[in-house]
Protein backbone atom coordinates (compact mmCIF):
# COMPACT_ATOMS: atom_id res chain seq x y z
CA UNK A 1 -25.75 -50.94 61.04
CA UNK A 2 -24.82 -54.44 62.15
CA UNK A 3 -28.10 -55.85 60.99
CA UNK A 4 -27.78 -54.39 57.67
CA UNK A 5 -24.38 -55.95 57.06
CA UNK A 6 -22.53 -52.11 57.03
CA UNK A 7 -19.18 -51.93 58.91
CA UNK A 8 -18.23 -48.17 60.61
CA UNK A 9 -14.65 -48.05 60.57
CA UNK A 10 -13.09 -44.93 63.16
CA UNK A 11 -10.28 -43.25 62.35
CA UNK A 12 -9.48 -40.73 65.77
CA UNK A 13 -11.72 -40.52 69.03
CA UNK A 14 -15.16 -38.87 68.95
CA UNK A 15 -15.08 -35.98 71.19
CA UNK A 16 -17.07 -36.55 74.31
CA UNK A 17 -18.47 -33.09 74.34
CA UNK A 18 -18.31 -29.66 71.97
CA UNK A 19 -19.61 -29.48 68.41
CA UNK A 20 -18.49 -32.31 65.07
CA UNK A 21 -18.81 -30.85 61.63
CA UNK A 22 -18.47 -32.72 58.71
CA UNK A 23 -19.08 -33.86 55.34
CA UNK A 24 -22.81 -34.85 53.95
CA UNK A 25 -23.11 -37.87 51.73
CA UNK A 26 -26.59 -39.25 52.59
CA UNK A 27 -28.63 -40.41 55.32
CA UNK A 28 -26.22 -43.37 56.18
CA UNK A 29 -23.73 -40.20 57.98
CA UNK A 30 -26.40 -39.82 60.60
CA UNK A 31 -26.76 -43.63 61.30
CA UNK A 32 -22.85 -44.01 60.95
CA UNK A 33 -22.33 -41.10 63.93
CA UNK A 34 -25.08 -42.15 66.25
CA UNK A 35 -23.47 -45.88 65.96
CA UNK A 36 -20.12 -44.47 67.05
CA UNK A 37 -21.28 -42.14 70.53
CA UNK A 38 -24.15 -41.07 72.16
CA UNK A 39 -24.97 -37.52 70.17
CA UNK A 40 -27.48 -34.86 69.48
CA UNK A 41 -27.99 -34.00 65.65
CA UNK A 42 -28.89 -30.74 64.24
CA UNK A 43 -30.69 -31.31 60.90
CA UNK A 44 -32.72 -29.71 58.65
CA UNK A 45 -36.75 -29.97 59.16
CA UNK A 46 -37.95 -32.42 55.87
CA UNK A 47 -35.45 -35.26 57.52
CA UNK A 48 -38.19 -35.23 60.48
CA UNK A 49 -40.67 -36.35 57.41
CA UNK A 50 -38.83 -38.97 56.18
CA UNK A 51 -39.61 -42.77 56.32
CA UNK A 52 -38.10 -44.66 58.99
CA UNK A 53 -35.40 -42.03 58.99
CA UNK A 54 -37.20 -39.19 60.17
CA UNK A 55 -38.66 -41.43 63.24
CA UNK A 56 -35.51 -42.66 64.54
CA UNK A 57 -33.61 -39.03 64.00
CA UNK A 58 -36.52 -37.74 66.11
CA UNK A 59 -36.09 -40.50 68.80
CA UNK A 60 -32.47 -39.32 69.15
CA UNK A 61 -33.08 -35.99 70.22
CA UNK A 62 -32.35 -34.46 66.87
CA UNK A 63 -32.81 -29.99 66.60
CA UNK A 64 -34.97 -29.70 63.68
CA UNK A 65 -34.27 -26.03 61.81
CA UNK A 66 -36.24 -24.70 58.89
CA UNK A 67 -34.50 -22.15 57.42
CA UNK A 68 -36.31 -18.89 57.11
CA UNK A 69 -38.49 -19.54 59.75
CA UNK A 70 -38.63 -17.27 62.74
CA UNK A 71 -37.28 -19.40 65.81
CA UNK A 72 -35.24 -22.26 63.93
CA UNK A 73 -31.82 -20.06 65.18
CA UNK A 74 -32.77 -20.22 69.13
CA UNK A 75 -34.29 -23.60 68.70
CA UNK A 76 -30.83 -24.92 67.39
CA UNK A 77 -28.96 -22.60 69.97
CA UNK A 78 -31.13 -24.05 73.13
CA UNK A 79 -30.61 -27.26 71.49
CA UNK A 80 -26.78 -27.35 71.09
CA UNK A 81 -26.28 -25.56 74.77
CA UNK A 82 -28.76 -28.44 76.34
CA UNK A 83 -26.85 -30.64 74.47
CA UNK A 84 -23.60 -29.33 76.11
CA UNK A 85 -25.36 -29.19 79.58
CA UNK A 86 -25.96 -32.95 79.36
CA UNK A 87 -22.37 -33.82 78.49
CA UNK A 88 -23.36 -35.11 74.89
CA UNK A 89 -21.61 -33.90 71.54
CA UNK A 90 -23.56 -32.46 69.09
CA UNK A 91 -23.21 -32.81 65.21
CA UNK A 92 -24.08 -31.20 62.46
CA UNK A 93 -23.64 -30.85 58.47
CA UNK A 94 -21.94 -27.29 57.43
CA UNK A 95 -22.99 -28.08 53.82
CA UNK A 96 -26.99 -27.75 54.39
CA UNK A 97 -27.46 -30.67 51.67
CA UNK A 98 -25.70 -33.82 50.21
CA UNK A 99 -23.03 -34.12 47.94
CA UNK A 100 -21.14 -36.92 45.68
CA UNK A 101 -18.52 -36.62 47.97
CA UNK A 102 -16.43 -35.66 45.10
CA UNK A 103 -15.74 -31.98 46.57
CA UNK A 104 -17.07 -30.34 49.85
CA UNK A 105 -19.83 -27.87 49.55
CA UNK A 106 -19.13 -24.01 50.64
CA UNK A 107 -20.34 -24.07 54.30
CA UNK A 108 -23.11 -22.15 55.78
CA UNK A 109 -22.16 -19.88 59.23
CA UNK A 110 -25.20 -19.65 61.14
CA UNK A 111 -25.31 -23.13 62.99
CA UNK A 112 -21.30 -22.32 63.73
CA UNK A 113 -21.70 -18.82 64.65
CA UNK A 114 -23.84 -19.85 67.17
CA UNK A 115 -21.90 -22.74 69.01
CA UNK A 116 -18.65 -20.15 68.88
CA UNK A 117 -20.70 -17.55 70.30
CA UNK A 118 -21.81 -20.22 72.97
CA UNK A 119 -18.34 -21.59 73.13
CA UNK A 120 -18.36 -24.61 72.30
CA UNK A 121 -15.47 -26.62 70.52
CA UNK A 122 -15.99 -27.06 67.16
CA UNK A 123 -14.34 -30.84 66.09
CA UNK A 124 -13.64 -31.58 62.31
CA UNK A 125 -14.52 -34.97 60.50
CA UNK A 126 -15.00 -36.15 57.59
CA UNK A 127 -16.84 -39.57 56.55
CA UNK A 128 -16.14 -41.64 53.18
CA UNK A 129 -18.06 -44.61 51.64
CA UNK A 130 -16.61 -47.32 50.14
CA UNK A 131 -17.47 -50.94 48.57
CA UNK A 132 -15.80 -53.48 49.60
CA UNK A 133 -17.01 -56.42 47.33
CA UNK A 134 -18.36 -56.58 43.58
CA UNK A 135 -21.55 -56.10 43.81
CA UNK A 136 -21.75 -57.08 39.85
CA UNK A 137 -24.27 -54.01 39.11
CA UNK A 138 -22.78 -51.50 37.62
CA UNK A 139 -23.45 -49.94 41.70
CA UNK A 140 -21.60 -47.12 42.50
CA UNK A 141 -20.59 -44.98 46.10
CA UNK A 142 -22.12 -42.28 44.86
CA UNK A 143 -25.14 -42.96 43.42
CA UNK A 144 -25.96 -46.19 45.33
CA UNK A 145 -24.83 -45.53 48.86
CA UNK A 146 -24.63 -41.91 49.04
CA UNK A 147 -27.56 -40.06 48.63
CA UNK A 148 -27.17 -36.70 47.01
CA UNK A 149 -29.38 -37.16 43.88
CA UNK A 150 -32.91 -36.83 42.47
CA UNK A 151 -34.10 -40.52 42.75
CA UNK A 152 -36.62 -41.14 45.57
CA UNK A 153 -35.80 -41.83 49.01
CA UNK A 154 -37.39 -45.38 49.16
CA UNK A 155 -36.11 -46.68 46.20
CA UNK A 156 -32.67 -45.64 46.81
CA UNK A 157 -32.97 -47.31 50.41
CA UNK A 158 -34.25 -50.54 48.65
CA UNK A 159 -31.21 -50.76 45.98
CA UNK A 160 -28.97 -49.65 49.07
CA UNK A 161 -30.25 -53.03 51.34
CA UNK A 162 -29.37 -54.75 48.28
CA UNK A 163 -25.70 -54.42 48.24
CA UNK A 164 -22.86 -55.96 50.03
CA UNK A 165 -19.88 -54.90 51.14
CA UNK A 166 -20.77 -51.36 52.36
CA UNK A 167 -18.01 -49.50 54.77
CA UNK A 168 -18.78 -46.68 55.95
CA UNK A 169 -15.22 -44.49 57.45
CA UNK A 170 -15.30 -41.78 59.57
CA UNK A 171 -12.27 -39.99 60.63
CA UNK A 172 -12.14 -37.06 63.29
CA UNK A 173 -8.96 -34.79 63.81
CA UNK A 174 -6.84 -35.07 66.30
CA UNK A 175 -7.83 -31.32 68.37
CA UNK A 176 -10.68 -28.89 67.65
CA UNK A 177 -10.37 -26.15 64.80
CA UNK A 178 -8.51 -23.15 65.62
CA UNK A 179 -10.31 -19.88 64.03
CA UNK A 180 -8.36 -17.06 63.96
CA UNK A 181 -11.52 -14.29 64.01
CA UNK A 182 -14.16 -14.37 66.23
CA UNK A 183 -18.01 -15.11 65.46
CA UNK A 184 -18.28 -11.92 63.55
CA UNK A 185 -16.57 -13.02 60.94
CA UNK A 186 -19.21 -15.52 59.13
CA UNK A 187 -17.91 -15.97 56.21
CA UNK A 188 -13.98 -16.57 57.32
CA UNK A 189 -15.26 -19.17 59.59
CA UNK A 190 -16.91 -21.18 57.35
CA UNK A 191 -14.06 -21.16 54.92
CA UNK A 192 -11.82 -22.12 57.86
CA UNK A 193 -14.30 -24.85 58.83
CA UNK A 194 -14.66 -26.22 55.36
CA UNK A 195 -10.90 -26.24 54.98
CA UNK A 196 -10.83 -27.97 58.18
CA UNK A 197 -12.52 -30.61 56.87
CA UNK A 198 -11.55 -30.98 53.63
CA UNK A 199 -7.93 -31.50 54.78
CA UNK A 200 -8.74 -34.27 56.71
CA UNK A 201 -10.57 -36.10 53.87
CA UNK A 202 -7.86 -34.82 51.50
CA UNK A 203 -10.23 -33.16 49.37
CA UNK A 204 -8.96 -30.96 46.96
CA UNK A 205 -11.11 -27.33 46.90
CA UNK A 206 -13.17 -26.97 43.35
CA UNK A 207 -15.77 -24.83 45.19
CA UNK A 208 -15.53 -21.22 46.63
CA UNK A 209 -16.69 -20.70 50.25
CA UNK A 210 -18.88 -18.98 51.50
């Protein structure tokens, strides 16, 4: 981060062990974390073919899941409780995709059933991107930092190197979520979660969870 001129600015301390959800803008969140603490990701499978990006997620350790595949569920379990054997925090991305950061996407359960049923603390945060100098063209946090669109993943890492000024702000709560249902309750959870998070970034809720 320091060598591409991008600042990570903390807000809160990083839990040292347990699950982080948060927020997905692009692949600068994953970058941002792993800057902040040692941590295990939990990502979806086409990251591990990415350029550059897929190589260095893999040398972190990152659980790949592929949704719909048999396996991806007690790969991500063993993954999170090895994780949690070693005394390193896990993260991982509710929202299954990126978004313009102008909402928060309804959460999926499974990756959060499964570190409550292993329980493990589950930690909100939420990460915003901002631009601190005029970059003088017509670039925007959404389009140009964040990465949430159609435009391909090389080009928008090109025009990203290009700017100046990018700050990247990651705030964590001050104690893990409190759910008030167990695991069973999948779809309460991930409200709960998603609210969790939302409230930190003061988000306001245009999308039903889920």
């Amino acid at each position: 981060m320091r060598s591409m001129g991008i600042a990570v600015r903390c807000q809160g301390t990083f839990p040292e062990r347990g699950v982080v959800i948060s927020n997905h803008l692009g692949y600068l969140d994953v970058i941002a974390f792993a800057a902040l603490h040692p941590c295990v990701f939990v990502a979806k499978s086409e990251i591990r073919r990415w350029p550059l990006l897929g190589w260095m997620t893999t040398m972190a350790g990152t659980v790949y899941v592929e949704r719909g595949r048999g396996g991806s569920a007690t790969r991500a379990a063993g993954g999170m409780q090895a994780a949690a054997d070693a005394g390193i925090p896990v993260v991982f991305f509710p929202e299954g995709t990126t978004s313009n950061g102008a909402s928060v996407l309804r959460f999926h359960s499974g990756l959060l059933v499964q570190a409550l049923e292993a329980r493990h603390t589950v930690t909100a945060a939420f990460l915003r991107f901002r631009l601190t100098h005029d970059n003088g063209t017509g670039a925007t946090v959404e389009d140009d930092v964040g990465y949430w669109g159609s435009t391909p993943l090389v080009m928008h890492i090109f025009r990203l190197l290009a700017l100046r000024g990018i700050q990247v702000g990651v705030r964590f709560a001050d104690s893990p979520i409190t759910f008030s249902e167990g695991p069973g309750q999948r779809k309460l959870l991930a409200a709960e979660a998603r609210a969790a998070v939302m409230a930190l970034g003061g988000v306001c809720d245009s999308v039903t969870a889920g």
